[in-house]
PDB file of N, CA and C in Angstrom:
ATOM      1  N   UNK A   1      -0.003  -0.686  -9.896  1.00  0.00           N
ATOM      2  CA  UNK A   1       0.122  -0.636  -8.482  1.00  0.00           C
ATOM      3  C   UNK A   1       0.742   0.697  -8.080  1.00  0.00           C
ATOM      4  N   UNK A   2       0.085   1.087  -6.678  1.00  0.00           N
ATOM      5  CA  UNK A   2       0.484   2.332  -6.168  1.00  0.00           C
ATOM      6  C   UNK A   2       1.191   2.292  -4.742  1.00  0.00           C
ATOM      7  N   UNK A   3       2.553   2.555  -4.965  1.00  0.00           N
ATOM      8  CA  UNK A   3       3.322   2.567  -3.471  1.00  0.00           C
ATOM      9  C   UNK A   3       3.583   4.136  -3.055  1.00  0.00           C
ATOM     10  N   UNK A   4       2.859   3.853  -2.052  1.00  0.00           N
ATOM     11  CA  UNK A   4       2.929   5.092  -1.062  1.00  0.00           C
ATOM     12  C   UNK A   4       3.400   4.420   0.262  1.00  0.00           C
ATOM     13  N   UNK A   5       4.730   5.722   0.333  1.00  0.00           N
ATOM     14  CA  UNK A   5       5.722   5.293   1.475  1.00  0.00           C
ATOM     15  C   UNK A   5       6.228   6.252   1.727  1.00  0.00           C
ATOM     16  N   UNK A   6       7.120   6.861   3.029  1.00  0.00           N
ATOM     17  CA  UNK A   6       7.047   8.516   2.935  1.00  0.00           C
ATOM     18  C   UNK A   6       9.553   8.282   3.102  1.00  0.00           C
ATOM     19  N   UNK A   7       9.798   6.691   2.930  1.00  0.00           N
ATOM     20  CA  UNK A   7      11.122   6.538   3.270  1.00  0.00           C
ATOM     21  C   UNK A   7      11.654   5.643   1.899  1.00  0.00           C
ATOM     22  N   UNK A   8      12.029   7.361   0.875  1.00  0.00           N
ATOM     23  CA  UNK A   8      12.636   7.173  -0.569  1.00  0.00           C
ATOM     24  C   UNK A   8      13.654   5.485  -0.650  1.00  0.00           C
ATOM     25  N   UNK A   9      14.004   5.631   0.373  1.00  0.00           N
ATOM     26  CA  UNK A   9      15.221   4.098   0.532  1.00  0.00           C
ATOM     27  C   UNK A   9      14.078   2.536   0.160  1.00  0.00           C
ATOM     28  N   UNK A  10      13.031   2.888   1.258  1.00  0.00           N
ATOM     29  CA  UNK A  10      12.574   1.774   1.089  1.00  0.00           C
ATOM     30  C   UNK A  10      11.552   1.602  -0.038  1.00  0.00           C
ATOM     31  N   UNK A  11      11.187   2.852  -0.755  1.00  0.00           N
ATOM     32  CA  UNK A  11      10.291   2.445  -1.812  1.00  0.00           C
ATOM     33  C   UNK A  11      11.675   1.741  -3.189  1.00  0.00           C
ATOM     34  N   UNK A  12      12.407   2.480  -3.024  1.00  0.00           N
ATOM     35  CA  UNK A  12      13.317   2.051  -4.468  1.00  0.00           C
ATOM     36  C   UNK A  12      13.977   0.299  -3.903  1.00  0.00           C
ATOM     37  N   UNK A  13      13.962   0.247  -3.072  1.00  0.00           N
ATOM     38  CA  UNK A  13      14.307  -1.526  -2.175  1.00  0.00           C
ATOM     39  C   UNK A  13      12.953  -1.976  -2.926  1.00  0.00           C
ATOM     40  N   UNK A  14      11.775  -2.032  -2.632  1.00  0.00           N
ATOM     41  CA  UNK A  14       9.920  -2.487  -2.916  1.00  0.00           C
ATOM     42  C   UNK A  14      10.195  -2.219  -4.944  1.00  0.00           C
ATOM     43  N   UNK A  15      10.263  -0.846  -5.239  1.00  0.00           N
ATOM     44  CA  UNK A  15      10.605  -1.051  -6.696  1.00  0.00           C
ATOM     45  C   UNK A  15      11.291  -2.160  -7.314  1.00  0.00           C
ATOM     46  N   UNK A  16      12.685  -2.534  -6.413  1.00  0.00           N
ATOM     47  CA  UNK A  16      13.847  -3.130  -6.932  1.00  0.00           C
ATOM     48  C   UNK A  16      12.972  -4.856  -7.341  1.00  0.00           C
ATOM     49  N   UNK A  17      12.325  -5.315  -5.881  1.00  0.00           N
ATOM     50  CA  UNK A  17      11.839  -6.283  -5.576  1.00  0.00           C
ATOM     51  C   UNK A  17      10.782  -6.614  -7.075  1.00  0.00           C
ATOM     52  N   UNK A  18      10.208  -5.705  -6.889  1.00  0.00           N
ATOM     53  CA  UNK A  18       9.064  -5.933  -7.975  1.00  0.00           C
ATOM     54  C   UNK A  18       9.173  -5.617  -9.323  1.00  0.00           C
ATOM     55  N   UNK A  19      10.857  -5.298  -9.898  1.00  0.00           N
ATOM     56  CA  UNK A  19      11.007  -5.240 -11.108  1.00  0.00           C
ATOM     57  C   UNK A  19      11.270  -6.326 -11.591  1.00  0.00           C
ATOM     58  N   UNK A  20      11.734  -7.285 -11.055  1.00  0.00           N
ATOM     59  CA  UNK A  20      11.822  -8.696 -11.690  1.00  0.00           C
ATOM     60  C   UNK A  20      10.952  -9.593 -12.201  1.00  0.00           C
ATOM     61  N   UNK A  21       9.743  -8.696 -12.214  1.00  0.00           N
ATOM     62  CA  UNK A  21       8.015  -9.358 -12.443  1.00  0.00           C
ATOM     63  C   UNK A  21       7.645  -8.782 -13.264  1.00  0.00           C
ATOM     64  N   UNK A  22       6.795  -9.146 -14.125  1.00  0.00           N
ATOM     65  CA  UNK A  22       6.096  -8.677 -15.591  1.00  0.00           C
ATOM     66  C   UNK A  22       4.944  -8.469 -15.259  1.00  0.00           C
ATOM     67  N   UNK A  23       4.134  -9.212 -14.019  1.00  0.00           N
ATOM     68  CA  UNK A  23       2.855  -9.739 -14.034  1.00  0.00           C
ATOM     69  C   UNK A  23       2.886  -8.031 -13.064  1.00  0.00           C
ATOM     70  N   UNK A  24       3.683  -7.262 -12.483  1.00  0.00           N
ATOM     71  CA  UNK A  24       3.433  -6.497 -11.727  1.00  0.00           C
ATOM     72  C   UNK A  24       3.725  -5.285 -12.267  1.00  0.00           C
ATOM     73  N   UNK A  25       2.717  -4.034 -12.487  1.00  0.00           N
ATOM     74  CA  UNK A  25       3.742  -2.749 -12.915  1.00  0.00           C
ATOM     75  C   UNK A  25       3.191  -1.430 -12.093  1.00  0.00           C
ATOM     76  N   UNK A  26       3.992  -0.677 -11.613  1.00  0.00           N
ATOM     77  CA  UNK A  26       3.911   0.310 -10.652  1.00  0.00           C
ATOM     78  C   UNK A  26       3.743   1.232 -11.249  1.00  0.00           C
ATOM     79  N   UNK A  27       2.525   1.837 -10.916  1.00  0.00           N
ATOM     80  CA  UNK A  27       1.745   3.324 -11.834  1.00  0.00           C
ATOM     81  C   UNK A  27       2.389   4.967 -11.282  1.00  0.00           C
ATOM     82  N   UNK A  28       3.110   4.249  -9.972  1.00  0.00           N
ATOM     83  CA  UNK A  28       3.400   5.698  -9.387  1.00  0.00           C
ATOM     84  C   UNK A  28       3.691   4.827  -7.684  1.00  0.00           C
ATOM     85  N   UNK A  29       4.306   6.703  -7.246  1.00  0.00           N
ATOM     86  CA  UNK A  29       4.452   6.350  -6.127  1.00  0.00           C
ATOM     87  C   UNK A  29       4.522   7.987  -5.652  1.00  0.00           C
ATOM     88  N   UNK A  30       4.271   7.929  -3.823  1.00  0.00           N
ATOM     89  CA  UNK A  30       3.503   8.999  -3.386  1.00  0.00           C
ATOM     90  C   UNK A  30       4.373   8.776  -2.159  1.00  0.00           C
ATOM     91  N   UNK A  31       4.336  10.245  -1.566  1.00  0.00           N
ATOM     92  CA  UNK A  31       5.608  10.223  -0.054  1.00  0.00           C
ATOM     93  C   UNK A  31       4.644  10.122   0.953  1.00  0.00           C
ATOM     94  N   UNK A  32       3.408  10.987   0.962  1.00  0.00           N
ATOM     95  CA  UNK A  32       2.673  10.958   1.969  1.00  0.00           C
ATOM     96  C   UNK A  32       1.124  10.378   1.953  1.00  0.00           C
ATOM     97  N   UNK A  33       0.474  10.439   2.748  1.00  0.00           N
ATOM     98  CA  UNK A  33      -0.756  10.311   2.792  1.00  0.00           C
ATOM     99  C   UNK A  33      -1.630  10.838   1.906  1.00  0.00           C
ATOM    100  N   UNK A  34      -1.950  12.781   1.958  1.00  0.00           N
ATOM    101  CA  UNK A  34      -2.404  13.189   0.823  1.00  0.00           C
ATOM    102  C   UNK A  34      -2.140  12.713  -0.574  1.00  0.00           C
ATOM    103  N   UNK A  35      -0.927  12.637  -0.910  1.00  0.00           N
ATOM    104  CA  UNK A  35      -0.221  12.550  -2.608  1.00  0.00           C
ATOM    105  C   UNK A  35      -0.765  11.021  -2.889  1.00  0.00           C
ATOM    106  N   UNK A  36      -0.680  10.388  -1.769  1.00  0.00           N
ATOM    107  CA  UNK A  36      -1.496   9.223  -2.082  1.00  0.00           C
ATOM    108  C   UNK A  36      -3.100   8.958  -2.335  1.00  0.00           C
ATOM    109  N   UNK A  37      -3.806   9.499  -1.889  1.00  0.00           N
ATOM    110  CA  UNK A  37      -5.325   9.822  -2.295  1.00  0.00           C
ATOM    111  C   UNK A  37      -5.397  10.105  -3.425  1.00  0.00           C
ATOM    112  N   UNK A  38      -4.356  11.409  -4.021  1.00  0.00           N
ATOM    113  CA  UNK A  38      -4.190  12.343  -4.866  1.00  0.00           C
ATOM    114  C   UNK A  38      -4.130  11.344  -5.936  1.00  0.00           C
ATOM    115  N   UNK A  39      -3.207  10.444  -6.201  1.00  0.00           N
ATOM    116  CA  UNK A  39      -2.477   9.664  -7.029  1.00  0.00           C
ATOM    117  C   UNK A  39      -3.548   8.476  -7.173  1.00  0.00           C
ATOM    118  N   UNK A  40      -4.248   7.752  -6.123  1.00  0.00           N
ATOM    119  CA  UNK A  40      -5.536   6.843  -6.284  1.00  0.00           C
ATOM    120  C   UNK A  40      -6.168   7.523  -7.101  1.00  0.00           C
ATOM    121  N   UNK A  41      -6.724   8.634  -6.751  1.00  0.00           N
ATOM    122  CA  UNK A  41      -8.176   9.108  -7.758  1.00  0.00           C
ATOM    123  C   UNK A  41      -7.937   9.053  -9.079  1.00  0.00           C
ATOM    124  N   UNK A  42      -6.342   9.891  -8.990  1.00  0.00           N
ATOM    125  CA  UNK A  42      -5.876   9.989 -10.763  1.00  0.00           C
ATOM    126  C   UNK A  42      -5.672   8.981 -11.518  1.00  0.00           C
ATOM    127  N   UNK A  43      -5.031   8.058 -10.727  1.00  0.00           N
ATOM    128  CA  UNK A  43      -4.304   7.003 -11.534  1.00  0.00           C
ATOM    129  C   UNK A  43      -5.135   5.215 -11.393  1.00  0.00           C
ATOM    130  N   UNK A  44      -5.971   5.675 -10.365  1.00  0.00           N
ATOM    131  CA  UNK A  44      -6.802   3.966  -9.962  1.00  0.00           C
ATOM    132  C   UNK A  44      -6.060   3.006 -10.089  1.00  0.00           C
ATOM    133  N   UNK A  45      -5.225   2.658  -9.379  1.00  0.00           N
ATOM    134  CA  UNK A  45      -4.561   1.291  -9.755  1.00  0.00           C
ATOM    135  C   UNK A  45      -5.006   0.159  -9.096  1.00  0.00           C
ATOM    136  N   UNK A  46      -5.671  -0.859  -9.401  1.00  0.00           N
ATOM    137  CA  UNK A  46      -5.839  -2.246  -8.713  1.00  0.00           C
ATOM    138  C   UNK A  46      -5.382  -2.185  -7.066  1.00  0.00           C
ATOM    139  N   UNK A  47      -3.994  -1.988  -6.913  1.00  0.00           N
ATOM    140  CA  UNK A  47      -3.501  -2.810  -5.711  1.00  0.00           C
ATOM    141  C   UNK A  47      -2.476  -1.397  -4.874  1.00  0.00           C
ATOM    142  N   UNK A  48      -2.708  -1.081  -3.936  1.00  0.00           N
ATOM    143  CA  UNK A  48      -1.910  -0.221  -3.013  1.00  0.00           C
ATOM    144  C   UNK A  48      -0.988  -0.649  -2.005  1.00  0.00           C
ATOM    145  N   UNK A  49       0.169  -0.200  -2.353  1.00  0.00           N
ATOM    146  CA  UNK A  49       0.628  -0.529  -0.787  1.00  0.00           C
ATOM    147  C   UNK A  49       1.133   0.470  -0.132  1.00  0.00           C
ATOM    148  N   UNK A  50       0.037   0.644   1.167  1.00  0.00           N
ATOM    149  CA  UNK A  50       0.521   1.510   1.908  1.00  0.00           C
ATOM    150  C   UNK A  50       1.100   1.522   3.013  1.00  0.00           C
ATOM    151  N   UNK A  51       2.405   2.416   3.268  1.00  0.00           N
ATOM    152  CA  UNK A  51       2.674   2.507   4.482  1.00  0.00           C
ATOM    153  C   UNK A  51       1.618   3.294   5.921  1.00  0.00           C
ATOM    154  N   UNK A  52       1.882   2.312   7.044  1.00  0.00           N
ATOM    155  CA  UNK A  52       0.583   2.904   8.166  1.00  0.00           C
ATOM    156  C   UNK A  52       0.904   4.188   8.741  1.00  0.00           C
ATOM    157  N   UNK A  53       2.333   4.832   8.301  1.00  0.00           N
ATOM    158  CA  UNK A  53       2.860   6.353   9.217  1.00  0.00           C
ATOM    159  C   UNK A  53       3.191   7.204   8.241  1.00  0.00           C
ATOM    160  N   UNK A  54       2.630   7.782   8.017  1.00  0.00           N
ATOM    161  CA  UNK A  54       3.386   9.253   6.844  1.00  0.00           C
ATOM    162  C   UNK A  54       2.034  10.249   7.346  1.00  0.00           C
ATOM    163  N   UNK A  55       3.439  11.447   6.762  1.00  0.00           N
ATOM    164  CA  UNK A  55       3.095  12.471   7.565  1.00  0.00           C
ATOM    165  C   UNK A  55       1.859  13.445   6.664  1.00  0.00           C
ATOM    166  N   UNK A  56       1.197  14.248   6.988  1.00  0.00           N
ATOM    167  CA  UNK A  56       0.214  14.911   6.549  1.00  0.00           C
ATOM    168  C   UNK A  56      -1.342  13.849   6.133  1.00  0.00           C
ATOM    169  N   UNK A  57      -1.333  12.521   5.965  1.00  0.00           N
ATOM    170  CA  UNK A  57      -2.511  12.014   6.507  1.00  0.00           C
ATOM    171  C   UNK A  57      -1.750  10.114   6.279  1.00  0.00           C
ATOM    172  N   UNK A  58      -1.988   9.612   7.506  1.00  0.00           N
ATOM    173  CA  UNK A  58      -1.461   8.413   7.968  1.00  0.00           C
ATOM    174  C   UNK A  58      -2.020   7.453   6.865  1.00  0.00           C
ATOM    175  N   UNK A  59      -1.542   6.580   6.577  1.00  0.00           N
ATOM    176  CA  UNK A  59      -1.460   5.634   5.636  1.00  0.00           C
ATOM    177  C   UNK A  59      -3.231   4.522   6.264  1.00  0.00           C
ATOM    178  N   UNK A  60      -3.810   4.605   7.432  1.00  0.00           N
ATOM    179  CA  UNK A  60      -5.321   4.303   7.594  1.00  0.00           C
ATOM    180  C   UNK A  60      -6.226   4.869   7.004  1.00  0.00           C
ATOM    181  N   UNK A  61      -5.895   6.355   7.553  1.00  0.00           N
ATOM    182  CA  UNK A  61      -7.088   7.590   7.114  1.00  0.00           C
ATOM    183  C   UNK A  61      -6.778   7.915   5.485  1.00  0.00           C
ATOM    184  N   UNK A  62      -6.001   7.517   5.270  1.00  0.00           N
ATOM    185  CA  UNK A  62      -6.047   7.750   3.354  1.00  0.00           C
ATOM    186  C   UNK A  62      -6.162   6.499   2.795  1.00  0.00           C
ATOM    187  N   UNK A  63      -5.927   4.956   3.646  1.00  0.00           N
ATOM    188  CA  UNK A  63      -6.955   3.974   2.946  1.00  0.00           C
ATOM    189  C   UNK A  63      -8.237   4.154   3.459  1.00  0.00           C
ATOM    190  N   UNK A  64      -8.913   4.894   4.235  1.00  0.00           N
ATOM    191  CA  UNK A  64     -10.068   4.762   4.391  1.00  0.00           C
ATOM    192  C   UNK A  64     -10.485   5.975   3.406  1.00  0.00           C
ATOM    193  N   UNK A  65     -10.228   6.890   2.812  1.00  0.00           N
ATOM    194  CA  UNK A  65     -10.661   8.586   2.004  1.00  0.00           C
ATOM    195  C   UNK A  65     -10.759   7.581   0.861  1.00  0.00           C
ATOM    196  N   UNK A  66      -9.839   6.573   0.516  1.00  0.00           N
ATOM    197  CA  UNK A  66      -9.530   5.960  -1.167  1.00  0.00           C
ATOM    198  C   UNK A  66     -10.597   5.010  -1.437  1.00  0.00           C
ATOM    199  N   UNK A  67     -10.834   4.256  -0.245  1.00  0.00           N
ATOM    200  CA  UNK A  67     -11.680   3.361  -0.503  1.00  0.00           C
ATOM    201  C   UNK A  67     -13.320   3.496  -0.300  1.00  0.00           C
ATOM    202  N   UNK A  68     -13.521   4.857  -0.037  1.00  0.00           N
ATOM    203  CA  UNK A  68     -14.568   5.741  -0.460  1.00  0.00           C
ATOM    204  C   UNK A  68     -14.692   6.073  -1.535  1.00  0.00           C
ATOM    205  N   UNK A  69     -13.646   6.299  -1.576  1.00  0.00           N
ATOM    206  CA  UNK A  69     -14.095   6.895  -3.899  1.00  0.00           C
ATOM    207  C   UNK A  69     -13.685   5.862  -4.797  1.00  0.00           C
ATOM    208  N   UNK A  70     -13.409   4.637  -4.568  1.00  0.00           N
ATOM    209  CA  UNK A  70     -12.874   3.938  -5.090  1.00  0.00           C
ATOM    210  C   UNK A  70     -12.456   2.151  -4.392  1.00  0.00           C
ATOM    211  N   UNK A  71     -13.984   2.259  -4.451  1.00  0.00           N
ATOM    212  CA  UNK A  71     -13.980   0.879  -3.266  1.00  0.00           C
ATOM    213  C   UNK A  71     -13.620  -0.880  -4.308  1.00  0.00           C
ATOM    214  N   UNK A  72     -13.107  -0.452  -5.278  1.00  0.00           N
ATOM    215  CA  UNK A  72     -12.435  -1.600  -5.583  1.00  0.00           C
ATOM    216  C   UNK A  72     -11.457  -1.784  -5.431  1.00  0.00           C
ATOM    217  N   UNK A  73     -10.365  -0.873  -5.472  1.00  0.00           N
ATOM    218  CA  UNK A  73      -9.026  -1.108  -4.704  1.00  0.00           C
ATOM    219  C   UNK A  73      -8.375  -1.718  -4.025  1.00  0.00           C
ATOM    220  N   UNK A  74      -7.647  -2.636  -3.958  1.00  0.00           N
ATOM    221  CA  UNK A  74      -7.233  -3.229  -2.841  1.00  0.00           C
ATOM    222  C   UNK A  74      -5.795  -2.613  -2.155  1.00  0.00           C
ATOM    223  N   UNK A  75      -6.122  -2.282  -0.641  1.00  0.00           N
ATOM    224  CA  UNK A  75      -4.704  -1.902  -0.364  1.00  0.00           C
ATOM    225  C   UNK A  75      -4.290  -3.073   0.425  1.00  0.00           C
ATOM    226  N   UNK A  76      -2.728  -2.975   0.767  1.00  0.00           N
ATOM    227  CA  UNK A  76      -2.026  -3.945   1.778  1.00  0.00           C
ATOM    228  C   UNK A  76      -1.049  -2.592   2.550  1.00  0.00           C
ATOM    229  N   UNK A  77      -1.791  -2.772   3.845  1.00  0.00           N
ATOM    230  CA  UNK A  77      -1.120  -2.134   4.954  1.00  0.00           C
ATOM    231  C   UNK A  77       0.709  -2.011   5.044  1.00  0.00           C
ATOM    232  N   UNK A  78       1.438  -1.614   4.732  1.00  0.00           N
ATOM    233  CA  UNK A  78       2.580  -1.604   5.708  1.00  0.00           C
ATOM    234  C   UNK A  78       3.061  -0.757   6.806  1.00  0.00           C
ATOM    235  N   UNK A  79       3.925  -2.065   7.670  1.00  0.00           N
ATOM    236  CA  UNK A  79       4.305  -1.112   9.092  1.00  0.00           C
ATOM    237  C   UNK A  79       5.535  -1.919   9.206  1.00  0.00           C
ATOM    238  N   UNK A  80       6.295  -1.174  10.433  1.00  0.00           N
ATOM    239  CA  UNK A  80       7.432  -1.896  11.458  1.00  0.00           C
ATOM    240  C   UNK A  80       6.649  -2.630  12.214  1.00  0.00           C
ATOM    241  N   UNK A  81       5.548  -2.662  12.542  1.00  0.00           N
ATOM    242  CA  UNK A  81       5.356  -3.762  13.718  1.00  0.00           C
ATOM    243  C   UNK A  81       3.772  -4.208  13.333  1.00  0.00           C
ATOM    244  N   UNK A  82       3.718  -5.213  14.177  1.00  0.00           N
ATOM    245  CA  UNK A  82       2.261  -6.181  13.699  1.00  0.00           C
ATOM    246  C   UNK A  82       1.537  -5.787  14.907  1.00  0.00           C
ATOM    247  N   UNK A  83       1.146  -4.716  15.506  1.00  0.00           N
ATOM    248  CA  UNK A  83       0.377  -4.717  17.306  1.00  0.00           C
ATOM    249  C   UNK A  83      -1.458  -4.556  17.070  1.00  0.00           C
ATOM    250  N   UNK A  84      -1.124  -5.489  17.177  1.00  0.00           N
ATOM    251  CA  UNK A  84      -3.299  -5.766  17.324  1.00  0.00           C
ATOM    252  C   UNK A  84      -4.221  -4.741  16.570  1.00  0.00           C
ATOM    253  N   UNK A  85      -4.143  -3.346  17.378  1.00  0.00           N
ATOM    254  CA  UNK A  85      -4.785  -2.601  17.228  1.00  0.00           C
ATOM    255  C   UNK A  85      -4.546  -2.038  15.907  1.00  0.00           C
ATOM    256  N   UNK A  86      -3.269  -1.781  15.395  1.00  0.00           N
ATOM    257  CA  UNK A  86      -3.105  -1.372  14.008  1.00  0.00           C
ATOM    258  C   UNK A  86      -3.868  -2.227  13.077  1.00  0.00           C
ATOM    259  N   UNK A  87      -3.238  -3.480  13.063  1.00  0.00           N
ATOM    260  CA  UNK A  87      -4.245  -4.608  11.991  1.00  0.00           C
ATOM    261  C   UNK A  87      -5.751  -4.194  12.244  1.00  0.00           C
ATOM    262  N   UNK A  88      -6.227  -4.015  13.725  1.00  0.00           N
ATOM    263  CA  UNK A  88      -7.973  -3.567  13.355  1.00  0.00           C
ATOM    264  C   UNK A  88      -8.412  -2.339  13.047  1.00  0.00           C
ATOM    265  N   UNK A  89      -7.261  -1.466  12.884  1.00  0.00           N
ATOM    266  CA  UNK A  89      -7.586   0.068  12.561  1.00  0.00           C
ATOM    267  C   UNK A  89      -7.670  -0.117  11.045  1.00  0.00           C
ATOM    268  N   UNK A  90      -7.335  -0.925  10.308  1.00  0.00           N
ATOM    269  CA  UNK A  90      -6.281  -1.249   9.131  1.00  0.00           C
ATOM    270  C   UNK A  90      -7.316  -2.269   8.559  1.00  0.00           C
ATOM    271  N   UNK A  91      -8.201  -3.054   9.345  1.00  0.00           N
ATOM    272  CA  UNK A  91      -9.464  -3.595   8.616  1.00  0.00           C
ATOM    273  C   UNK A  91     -10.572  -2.448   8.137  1.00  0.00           C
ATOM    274  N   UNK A  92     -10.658  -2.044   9.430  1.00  0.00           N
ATOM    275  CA  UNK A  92     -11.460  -1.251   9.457  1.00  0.00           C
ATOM    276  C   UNK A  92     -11.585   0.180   8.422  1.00  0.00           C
ATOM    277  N   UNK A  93     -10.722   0.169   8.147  1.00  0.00           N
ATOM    278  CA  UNK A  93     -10.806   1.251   6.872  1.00  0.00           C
ATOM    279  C   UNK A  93     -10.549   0.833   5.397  1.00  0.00           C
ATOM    280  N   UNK A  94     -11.046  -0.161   5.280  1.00  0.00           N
ATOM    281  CA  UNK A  94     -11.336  -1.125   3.960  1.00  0.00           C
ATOM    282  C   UNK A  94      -9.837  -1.715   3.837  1.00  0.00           C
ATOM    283  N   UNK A  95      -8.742  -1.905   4.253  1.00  0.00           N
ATOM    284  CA  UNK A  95      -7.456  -2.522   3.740  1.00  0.00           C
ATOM    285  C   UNK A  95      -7.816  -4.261   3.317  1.00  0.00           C
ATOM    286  N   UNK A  96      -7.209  -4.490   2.635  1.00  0.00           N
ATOM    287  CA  UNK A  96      -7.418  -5.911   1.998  1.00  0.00           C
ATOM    288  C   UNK A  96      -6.435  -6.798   2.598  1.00  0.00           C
ATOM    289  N   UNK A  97      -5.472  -6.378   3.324  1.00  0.00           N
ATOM    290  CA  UNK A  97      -4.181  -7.041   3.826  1.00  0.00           C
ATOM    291  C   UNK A  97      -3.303  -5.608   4.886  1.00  0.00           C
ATOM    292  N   UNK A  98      -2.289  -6.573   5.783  1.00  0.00           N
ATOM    293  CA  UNK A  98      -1.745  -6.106   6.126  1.00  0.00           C
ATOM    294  C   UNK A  98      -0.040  -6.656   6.186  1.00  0.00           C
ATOM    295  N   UNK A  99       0.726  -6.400   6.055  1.00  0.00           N
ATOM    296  CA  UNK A  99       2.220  -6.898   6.019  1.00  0.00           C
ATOM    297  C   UNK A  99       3.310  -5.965   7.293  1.00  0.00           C
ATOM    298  N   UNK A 100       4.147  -6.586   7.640  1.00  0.00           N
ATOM    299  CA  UNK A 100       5.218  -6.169   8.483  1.00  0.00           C
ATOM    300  C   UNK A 100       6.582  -6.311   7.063  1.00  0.00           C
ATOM    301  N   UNK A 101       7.052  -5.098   7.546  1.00  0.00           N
ATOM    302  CA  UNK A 101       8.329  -4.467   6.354  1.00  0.00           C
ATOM    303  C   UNK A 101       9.305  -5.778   6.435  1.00  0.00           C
ATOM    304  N   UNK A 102       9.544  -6.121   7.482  1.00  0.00           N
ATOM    305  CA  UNK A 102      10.075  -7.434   7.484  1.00  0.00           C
ATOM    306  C   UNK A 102      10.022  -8.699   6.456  1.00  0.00           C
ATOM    307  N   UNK A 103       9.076  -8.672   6.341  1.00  0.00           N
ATOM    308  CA  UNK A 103       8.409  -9.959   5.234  1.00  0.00           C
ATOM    309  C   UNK A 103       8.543  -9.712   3.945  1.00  0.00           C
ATOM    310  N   UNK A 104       8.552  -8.586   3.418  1.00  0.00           N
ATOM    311  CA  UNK A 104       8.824  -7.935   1.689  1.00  0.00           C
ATOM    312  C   UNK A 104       9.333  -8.678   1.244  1.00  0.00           C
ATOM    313  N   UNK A 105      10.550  -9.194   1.562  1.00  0.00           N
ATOM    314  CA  UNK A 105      11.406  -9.786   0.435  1.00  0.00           C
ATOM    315  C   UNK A 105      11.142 -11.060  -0.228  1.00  0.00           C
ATOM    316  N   UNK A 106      10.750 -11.507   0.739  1.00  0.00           N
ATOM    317  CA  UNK A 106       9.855 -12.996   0.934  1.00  0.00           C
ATOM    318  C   UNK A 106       8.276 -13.187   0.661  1.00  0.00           C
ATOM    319  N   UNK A 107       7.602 -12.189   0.907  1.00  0.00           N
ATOM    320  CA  UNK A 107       5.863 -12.594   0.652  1.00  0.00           C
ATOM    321  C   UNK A 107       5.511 -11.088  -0.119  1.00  0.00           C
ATOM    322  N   UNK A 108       6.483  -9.967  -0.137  1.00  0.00           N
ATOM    323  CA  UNK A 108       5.399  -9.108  -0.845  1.00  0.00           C
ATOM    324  C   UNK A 108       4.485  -9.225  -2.174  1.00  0.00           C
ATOM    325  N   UNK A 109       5.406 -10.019  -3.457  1.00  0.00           N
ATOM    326  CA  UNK A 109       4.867 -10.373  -4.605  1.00  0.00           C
ATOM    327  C   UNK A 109       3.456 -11.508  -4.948  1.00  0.00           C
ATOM    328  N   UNK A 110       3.681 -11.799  -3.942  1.00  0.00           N
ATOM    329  CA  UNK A 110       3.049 -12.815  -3.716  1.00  0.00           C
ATOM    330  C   UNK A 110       1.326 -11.985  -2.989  1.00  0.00           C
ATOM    331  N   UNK A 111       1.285 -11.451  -2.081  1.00  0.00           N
ATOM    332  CA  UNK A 111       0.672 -10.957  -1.530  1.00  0.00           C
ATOM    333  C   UNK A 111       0.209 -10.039  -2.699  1.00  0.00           C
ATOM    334  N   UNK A 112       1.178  -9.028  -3.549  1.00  0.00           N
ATOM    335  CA  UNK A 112       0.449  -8.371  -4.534  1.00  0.00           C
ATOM    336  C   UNK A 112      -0.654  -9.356  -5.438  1.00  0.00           C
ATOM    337  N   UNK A 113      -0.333 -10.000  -6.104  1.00  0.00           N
ATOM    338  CA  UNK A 113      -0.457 -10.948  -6.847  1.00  0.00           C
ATOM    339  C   UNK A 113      -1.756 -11.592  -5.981  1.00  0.00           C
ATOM    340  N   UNK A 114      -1.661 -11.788  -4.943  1.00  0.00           N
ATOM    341  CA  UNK A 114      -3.301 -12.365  -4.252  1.00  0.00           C
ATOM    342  C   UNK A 114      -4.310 -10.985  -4.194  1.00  0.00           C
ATOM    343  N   UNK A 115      -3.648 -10.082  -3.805  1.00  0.00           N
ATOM    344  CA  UNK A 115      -4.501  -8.797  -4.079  1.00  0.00           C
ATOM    345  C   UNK A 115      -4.916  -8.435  -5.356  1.00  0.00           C
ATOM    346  N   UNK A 116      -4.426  -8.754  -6.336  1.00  0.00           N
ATOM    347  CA  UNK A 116      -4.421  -8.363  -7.538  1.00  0.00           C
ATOM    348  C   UNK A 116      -5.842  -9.350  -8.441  1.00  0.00           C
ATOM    349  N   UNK A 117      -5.472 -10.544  -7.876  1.00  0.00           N
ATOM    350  CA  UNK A 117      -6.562 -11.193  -8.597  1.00  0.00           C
ATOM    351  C   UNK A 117      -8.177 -11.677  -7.664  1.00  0.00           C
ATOM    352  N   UNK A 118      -7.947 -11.016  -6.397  1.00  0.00           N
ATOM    353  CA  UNK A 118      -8.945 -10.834  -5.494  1.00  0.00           C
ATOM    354  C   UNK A 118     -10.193  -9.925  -5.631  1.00  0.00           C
TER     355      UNK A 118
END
């Protein structure tokens, strides 16, 4: 799995979460948008989670570049907020899921884990 998130605090919180799992292992992780494409092509990992705001290409437009070259992938959206239009920007560029940062602690593994065997 590939976490791309561009706020160092909250990826090592998402690391912390998902070290207690065997069934889950994190291939890398990427600050922005580009490094994240960058890091898909190289590394292909099953399951993405991306954040929807980082800077130099937004966490949509680099699940939509990834899932062009690499349309088995599954990503799961993250954001601060759940507003309509994001979730359909966020279908619409192949995402497999979407999550509010809120919920991590409680449904992210779980959600990997449905992505994973999807």
């Amino acid at each position: 799995m590939l976490i791309a998130d561009d706020e160092p605090p909250f990826v090592e919180v998402v690391e912390a979460l998902l070290a207690g799992d065997d069934r889950i292992e994190v291939v890398g992780t990427a600050r922005n948008g580009q490094e994240a494409v960058e890091l898909a092509l190289s590394l292909a990992p099953h399951v993405i989670l991306m954040d929807i705001s980082m800077p130099f290409l937004d966490g949509i437009e680099a699940s939509r570049e990834i899932r062009t070259k690499l349309p088995n992938v599954r990503i799961l959206i993250l954001t601060g907020s759940s507003i309509s239009t994001e979730v359909d920007r966020s279908r619409q560029a192949g995402a497999a899921g979407f999550m509010t940062k809120d919920r991590i602690a409680t449904q992210l593994v779980e959600r990997i884990l449905d992505l994973g065997s999807g």
